[in-house]
PDB file of N, CA and C in Angstrom:
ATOM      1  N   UNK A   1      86.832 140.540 -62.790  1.00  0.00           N
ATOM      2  CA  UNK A   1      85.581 140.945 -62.182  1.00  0.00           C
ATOM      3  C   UNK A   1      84.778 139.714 -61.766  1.00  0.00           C
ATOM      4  N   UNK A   2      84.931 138.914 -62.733  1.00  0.00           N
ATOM      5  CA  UNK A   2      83.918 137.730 -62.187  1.00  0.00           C
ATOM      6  C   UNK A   2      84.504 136.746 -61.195  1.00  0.00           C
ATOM      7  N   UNK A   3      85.915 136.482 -61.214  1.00  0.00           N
ATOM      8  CA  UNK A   3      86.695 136.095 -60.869  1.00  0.00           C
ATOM      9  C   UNK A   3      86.725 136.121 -58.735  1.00  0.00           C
ATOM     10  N   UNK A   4      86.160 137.843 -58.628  1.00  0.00           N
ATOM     11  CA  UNK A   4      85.986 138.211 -57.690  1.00  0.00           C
ATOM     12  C   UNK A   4      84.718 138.525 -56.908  1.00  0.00           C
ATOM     13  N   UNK A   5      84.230 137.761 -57.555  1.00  0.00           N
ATOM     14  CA  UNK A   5      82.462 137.617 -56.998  1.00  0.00           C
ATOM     15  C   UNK A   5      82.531 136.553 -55.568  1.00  0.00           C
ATOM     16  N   UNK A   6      81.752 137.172 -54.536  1.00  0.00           N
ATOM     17  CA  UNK A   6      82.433 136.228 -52.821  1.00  0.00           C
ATOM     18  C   UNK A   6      81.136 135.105 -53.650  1.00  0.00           C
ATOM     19  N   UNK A   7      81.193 133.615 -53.219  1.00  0.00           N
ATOM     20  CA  UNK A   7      80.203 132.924 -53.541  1.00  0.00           C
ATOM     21  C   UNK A   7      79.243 133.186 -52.712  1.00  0.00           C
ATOM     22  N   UNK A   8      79.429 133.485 -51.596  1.00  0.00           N
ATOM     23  CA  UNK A   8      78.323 133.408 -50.276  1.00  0.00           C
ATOM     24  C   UNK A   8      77.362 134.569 -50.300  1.00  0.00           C
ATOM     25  N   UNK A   9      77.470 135.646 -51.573  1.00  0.00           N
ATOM     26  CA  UNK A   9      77.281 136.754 -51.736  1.00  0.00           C
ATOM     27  C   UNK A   9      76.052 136.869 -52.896  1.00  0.00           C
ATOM     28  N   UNK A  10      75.567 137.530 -52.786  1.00  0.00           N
ATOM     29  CA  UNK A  10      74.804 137.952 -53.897  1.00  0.00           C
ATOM     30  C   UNK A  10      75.682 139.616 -54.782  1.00  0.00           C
ATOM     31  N   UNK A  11      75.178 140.035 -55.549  1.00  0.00           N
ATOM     32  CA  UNK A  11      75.972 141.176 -56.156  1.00  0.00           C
ATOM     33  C   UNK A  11      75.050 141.661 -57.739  1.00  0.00           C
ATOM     34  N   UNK A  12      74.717 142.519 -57.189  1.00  0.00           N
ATOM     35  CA  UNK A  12      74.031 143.595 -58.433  1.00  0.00           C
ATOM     36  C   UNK A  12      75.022 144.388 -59.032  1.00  0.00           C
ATOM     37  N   UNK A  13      75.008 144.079 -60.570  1.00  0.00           N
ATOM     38  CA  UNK A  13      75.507 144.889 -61.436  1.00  0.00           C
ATOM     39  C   UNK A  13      74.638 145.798 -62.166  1.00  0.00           C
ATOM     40  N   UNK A  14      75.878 147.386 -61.684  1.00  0.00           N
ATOM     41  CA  UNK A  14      75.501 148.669 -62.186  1.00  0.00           C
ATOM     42  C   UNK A  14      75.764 148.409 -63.763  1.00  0.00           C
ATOM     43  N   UNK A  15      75.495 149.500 -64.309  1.00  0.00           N
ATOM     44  CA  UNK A  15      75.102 149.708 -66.050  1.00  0.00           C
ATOM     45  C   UNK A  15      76.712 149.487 -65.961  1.00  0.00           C
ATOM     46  N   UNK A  16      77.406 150.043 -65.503  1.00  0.00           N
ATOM     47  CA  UNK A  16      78.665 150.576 -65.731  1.00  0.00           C
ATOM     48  C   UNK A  16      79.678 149.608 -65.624  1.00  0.00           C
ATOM     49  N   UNK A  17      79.151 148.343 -64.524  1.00  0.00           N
ATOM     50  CA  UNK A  17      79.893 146.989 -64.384  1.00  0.00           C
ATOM     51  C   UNK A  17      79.566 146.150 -65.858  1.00  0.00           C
ATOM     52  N   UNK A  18      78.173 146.633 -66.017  1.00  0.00           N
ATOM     53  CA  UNK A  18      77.126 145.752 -67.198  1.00  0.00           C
ATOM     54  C   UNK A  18      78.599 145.670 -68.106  1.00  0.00           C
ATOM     55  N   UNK A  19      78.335 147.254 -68.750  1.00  0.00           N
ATOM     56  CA  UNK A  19      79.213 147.449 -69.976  1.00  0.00           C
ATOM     57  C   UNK A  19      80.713 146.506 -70.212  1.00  0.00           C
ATOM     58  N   UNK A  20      81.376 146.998 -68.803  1.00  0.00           N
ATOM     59  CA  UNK A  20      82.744 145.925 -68.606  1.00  0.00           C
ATOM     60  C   UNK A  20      82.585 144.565 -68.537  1.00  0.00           C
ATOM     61  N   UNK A  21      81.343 144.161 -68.595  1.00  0.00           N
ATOM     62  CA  UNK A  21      81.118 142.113 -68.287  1.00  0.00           C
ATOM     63  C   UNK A  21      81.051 142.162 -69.827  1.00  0.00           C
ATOM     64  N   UNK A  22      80.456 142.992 -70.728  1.00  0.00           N
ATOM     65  CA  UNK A  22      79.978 143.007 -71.963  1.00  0.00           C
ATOM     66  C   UNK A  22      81.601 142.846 -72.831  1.00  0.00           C
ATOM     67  N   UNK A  23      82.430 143.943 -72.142  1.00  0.00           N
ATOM     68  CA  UNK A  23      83.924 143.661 -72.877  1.00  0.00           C
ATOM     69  C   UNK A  23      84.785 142.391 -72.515  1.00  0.00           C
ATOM     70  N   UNK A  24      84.270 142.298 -71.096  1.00  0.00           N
ATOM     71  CA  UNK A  24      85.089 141.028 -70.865  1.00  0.00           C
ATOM     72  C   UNK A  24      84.815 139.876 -72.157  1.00  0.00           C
ATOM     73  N   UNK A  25      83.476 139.613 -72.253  1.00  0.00           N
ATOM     74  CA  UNK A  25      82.769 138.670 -73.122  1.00  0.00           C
ATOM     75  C   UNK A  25      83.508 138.752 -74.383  1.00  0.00           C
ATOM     76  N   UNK A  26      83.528 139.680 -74.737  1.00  0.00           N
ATOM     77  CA  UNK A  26      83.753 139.839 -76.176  1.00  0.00           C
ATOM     78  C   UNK A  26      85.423 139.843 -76.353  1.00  0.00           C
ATOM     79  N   UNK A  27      86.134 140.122 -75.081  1.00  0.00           N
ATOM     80  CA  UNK A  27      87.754 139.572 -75.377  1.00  0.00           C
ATOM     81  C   UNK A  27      87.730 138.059 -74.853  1.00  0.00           C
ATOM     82  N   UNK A  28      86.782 137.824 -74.379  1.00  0.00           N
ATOM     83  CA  UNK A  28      86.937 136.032 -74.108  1.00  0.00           C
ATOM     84  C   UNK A  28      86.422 135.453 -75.196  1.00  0.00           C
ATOM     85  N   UNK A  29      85.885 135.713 -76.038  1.00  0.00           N
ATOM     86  CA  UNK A  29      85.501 135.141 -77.532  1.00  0.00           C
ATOM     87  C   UNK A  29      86.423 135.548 -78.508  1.00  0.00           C
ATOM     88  N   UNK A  30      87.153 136.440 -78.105  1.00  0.00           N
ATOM     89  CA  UNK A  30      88.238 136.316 -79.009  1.00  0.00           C
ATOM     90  C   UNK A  30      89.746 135.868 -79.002  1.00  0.00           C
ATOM     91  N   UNK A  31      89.538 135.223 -77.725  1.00  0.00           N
ATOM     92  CA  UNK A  31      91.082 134.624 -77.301  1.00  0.00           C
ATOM     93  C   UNK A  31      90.699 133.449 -77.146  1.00  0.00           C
ATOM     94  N   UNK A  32      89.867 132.716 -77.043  1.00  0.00           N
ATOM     95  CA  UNK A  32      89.600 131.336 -76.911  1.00  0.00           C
ATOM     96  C   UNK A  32      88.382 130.533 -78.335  1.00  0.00           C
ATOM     97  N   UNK A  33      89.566 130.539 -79.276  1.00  0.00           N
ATOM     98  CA  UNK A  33      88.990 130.135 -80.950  1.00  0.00           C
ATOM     99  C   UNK A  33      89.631 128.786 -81.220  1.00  0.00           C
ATOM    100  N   UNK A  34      90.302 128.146 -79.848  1.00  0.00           N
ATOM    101  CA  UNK A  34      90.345 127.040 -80.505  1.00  0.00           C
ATOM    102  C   UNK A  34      90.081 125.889 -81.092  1.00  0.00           C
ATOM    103  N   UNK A  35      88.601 125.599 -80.767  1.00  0.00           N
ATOM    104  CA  UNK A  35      87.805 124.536 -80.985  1.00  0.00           C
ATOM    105  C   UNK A  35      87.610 123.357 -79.822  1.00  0.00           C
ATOM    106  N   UNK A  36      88.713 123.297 -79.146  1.00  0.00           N
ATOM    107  CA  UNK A  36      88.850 122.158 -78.098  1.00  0.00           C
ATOM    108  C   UNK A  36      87.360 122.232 -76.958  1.00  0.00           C
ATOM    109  N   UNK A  37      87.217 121.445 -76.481  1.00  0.00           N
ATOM    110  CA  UNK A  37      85.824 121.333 -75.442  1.00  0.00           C
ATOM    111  C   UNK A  37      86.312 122.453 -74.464  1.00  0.00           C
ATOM    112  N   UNK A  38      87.133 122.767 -74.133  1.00  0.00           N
ATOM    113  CA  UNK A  38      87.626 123.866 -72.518  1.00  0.00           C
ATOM    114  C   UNK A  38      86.630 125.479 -73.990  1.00  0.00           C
ATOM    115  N   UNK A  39      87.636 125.532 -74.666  1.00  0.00           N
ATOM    116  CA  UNK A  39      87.245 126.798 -75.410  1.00  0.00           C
ATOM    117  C   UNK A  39      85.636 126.685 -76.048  1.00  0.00           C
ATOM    118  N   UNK A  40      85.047 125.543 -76.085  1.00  0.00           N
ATOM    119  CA  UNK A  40      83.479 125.906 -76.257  1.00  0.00           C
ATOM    120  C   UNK A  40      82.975 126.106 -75.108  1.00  0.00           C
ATOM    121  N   UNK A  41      83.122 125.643 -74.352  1.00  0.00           N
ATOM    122  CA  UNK A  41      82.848 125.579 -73.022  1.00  0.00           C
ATOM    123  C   UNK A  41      82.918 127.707 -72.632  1.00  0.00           C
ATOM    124  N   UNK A  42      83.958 127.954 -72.643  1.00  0.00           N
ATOM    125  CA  UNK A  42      84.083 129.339 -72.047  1.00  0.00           C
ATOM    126  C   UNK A  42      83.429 130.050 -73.214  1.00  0.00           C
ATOM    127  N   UNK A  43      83.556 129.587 -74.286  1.00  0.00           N
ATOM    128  CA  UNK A  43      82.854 130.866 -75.318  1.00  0.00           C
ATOM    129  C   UNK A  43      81.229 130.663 -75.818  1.00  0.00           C
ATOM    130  N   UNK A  44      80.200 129.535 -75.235  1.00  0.00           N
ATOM    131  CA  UNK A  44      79.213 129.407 -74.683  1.00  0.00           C
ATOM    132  C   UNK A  44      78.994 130.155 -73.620  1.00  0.00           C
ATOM    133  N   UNK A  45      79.344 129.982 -72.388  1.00  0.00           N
ATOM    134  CA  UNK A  45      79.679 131.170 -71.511  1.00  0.00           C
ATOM    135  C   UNK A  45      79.401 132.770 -71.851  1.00  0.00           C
ATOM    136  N   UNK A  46      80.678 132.687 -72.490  1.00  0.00           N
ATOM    137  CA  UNK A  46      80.658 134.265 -72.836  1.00  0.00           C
ATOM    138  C   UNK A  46      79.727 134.562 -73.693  1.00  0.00           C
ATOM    139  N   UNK A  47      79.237 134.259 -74.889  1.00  0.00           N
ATOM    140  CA  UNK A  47      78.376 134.577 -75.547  1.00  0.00           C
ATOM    141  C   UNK A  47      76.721 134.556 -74.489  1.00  0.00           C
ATOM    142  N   UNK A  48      76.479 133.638 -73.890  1.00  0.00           N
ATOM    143  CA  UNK A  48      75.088 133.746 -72.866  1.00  0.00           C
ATOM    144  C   UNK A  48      75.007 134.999 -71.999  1.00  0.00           C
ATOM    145  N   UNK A  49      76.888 134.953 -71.779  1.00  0.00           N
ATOM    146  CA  UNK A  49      76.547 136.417 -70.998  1.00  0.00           C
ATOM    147  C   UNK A  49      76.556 137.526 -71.724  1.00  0.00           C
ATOM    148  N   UNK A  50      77.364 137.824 -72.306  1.00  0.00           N
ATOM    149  CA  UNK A  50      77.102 138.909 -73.336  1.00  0.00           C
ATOM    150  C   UNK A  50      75.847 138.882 -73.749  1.00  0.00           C
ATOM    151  N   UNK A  51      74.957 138.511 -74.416  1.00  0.00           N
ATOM    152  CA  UNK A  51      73.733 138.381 -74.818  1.00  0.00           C
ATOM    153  C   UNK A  51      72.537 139.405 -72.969  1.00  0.00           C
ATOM    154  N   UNK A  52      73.048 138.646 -72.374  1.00  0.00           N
ATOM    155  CA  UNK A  52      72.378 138.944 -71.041  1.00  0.00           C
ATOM    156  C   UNK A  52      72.551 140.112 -70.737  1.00  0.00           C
ATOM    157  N   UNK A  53      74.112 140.835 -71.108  1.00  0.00           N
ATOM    158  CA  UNK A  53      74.606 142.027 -70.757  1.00  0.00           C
ATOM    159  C   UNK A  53      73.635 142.996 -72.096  1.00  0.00           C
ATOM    160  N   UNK A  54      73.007 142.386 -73.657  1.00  0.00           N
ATOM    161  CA  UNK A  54      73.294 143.365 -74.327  1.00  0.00           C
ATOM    162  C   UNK A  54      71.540 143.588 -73.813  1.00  0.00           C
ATOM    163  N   UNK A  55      70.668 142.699 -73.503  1.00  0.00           N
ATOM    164  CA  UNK A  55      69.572 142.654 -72.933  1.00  0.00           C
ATOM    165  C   UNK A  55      69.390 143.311 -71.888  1.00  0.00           C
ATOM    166  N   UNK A  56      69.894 143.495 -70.563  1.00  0.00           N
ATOM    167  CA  UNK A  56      70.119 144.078 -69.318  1.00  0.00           C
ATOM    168  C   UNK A  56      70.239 145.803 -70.147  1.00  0.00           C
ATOM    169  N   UNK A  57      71.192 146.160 -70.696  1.00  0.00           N
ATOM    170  CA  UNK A  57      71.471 147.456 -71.270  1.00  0.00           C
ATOM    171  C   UNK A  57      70.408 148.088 -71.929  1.00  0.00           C
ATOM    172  N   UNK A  58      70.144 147.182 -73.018  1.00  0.00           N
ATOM    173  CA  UNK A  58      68.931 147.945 -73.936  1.00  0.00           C
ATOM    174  C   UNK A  58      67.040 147.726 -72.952  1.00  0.00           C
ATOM    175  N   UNK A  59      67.113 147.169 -71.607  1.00  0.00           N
ATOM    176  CA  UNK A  59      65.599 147.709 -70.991  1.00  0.00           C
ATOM    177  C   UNK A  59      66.431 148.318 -70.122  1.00  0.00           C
ATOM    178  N   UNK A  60      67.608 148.764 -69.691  1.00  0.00           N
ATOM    179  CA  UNK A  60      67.564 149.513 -68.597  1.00  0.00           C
ATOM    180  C   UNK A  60      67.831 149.036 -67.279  1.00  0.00           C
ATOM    181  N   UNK A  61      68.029 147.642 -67.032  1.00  0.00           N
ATOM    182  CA  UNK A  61      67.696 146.776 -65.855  1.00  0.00           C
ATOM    183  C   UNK A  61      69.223 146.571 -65.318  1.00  0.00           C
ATOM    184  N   UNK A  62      69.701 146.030 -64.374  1.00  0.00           N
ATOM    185  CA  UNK A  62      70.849 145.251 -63.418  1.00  0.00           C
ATOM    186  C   UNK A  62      70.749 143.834 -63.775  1.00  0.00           C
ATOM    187  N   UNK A  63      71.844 143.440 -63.127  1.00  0.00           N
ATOM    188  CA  UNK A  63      71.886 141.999 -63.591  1.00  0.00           C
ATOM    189  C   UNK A  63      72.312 141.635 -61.943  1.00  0.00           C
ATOM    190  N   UNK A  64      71.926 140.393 -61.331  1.00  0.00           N
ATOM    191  CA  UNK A  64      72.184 139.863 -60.068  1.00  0.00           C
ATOM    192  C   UNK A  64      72.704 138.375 -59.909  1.00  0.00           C
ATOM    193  N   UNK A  65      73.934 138.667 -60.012  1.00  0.00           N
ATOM    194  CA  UNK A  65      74.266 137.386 -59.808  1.00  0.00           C
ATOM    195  C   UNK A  65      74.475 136.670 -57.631  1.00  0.00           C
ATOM    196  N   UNK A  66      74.027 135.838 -57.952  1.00  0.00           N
ATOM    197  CA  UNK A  66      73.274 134.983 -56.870  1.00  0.00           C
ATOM    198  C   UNK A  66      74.260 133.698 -56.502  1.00  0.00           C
ATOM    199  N   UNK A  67      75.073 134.026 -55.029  1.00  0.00           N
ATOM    200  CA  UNK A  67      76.448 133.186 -54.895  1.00  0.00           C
ATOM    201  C   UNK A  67      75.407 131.570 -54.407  1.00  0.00           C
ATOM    202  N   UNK A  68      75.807 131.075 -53.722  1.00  0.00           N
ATOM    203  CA  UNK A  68      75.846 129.338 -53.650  1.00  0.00           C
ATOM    204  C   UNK A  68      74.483 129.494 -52.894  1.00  0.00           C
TER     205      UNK A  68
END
Protein backbone atom coordinates (compact mmCIF):
# COMPACT_ATOMS: atom_id res chain seq x y z
CA UNK A 1 0.00 0.00 0.00
CA UNK A 2 2.56 2.44 0.79
CA UNK A 3 4.75 1.17 -1.59
CA UNK A 4 2.13 2.43 -4.17
CA UNK A 5 1.57 5.90 -3.23
CA UNK A 6 2.34 8.13 -6.94
CA UNK A 7 4.90 10.78 -5.26
CA UNK A 8 3.47 13.60 -7.37
CA UNK A 9 0.18 12.79 -5.65
CA UNK A 10 -1.40 13.60 -2.64
CA UNK A 11 -3.82 10.62 -1.17
CA UNK A 12 -6.39 10.53 1.69
CA UNK A 13 -6.80 7.59 3.71
CA UNK A 14 -10.28 6.07 4.33
CA UNK A 15 -10.89 4.44 7.95
CA UNK A 16 -10.70 1.28 6.08
CA UNK A 17 -7.12 1.95 4.39
CA UNK A 18 -6.40 3.51 8.15
CA UNK A 19 -7.04 0.02 9.70
CA UNK A 20 -4.73 -1.90 6.94
CA UNK A 21 -1.64 0.83 7.43
CA UNK A 22 -2.35 -0.04 11.22
CA UNK A 23 -1.69 -3.98 10.29
CA UNK A 24 0.89 -3.27 8.01
CA UNK A 25 2.73 -1.50 11.09
CA UNK A 26 2.30 -4.00 13.38
CA UNK A 27 3.63 -6.97 10.91
CA UNK A 28 6.58 -4.61 10.18
CA UNK A 29 7.44 -4.55 13.90
CA UNK A 30 7.32 -7.87 14.00
CA UNK A 31 9.54 -9.02 11.24
CA UNK A 32 12.17 -6.54 11.60
CA UNK A 33 13.65 -7.34 15.51
CA UNK A 34 16.92 -7.31 14.56
CA UNK A 35 18.60 -4.56 16.15
CA UNK A 36 20.79 -3.46 13.14
CA UNK A 37 20.34 0.49 12.10
CA UNK A 38 18.10 -0.62 8.64
CA UNK A 39 15.58 -2.46 11.36
CA UNK A 40 15.43 0.67 13.79
CA UNK A 41 15.14 2.67 11.17
CA UNK A 42 11.81 0.83 9.70
CA UNK A 43 10.42 0.00 13.15
CA UNK A 44 10.65 3.82 14.21
CA UNK A 45 8.71 4.20 11.13
CA UNK A 46 6.24 1.82 11.84
CA UNK A 47 5.62 2.51 15.27
CA UNK A 48 5.10 6.70 14.33
CA UNK A 49 2.76 5.39 11.97
CA UNK A 50 0.86 3.13 13.78
CA UNK A 51 0.56 5.53 16.60
CA UNK A 52 -0.86 8.10 13.80
CA UNK A 53 -3.16 5.34 12.52
CA UNK A 54 -4.36 4.51 16.28
CA UNK A 55 -4.96 8.49 16.68
CA UNK A 56 -6.61 9.09 13.17
CA UNK A 57 -9.16 6.04 14.27
CA UNK A 58 -10.03 6.91 17.78
CA UNK A 59 -11.16 11.05 16.61
CA UNK A 60 -12.60 9.82 13.57
CA UNK A 61 -10.32 11.74 11.09
CA UNK A 62 -8.26 10.59 7.54
CA UNK A 63 -4.85 10.68 7.29
CA UNK A 64 -3.19 12.60 4.03
CA UNK A 65 -0.27 11.74 2.91
CA UNK A 66 1.34 14.59 0.75
CA UNK A 67 3.72 13.31 -2.39
CA UNK A 68 7.03 15.58 -3.18
Amino acid sequence: MLLALNPYRGKLFSISEINTLKGICEALLEEYRKGDKQDQDIRRFAKDLRQLCIDALAKGKVICAAGD
